[in-house]
Protein backbone atom coordinates (compact mmCIF):
# COMPACT_ATOMS: atom_id res chain seq x y z
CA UNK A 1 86.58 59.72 104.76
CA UNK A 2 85.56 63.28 103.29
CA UNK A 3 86.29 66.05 104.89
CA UNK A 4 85.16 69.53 104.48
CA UNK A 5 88.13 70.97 102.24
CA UNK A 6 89.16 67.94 100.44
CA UNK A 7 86.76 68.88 97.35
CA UNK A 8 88.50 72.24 96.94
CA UNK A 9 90.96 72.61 93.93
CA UNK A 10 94.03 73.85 94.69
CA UNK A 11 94.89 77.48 93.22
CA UNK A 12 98.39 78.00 91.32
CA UNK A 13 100.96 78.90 93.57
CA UNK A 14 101.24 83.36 94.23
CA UNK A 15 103.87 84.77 92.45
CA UNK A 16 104.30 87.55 94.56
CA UNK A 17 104.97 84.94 97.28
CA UNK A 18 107.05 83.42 95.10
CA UNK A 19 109.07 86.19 94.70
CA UNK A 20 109.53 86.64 98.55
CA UNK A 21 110.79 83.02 98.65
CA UNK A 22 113.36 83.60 95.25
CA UNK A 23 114.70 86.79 98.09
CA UNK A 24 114.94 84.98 101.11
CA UNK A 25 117.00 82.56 99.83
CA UNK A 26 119.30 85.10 97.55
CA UNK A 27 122.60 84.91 100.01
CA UNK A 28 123.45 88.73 99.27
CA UNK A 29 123.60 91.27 102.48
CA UNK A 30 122.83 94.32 100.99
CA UNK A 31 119.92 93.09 99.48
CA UNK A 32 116.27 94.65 99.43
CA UNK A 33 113.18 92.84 99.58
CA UNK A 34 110.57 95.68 98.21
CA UNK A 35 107.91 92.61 96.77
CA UNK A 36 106.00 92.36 100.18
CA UNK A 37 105.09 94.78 103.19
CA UNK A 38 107.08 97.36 104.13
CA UNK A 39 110.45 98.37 103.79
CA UNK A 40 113.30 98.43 106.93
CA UNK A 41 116.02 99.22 107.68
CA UNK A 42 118.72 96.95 109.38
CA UNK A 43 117.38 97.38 112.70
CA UNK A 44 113.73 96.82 111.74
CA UNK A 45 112.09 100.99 111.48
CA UNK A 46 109.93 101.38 108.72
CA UNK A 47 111.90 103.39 106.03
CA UNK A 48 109.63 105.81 104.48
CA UNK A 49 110.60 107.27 100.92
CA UNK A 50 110.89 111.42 100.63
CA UNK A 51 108.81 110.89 97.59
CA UNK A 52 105.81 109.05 99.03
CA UNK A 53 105.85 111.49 102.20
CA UNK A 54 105.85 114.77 99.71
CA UNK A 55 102.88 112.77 97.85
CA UNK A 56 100.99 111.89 101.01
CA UNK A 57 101.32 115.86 102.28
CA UNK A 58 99.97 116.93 99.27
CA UNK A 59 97.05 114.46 99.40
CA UNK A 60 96.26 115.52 102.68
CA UNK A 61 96.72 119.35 101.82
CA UNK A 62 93.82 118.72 98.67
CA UNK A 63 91.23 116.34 101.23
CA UNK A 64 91.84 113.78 98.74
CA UNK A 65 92.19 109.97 99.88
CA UNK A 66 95.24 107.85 99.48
């Protein structure tokens, strides 16, 4: 029986996905998983970078779009 996907190639695997797997698996605690998302902290708030807040405030200061 055909169905309607099984005449669909399947695509190589992601390799940012694949990264994400290769950290998951890495038994280290003080790791950091920056590959995918967001980064936390250990009780799960977003960590935002002083960098990338001084660069968004100075976007918004010119009008200009992130």
């Amino acid at each position: 029986m055909t169905t309607t996907f099984s005449t669909l190639t399947k695509l190589p695997a992601d390799p940012i996905y694949g990264m994400q797997v290769i950290f998951k698996s890495d038994p280290r605690p003080n790791k950091i998983n920056l590959s995918i998302g967001v980064c936390q902290d250990p009780e799960g708030k977003v960590v935002r970078f002083k960098a990338a807040v001084a660069a968004e405030e100075r976007l918004h200061l010119q009008k200009l779009s992130k």
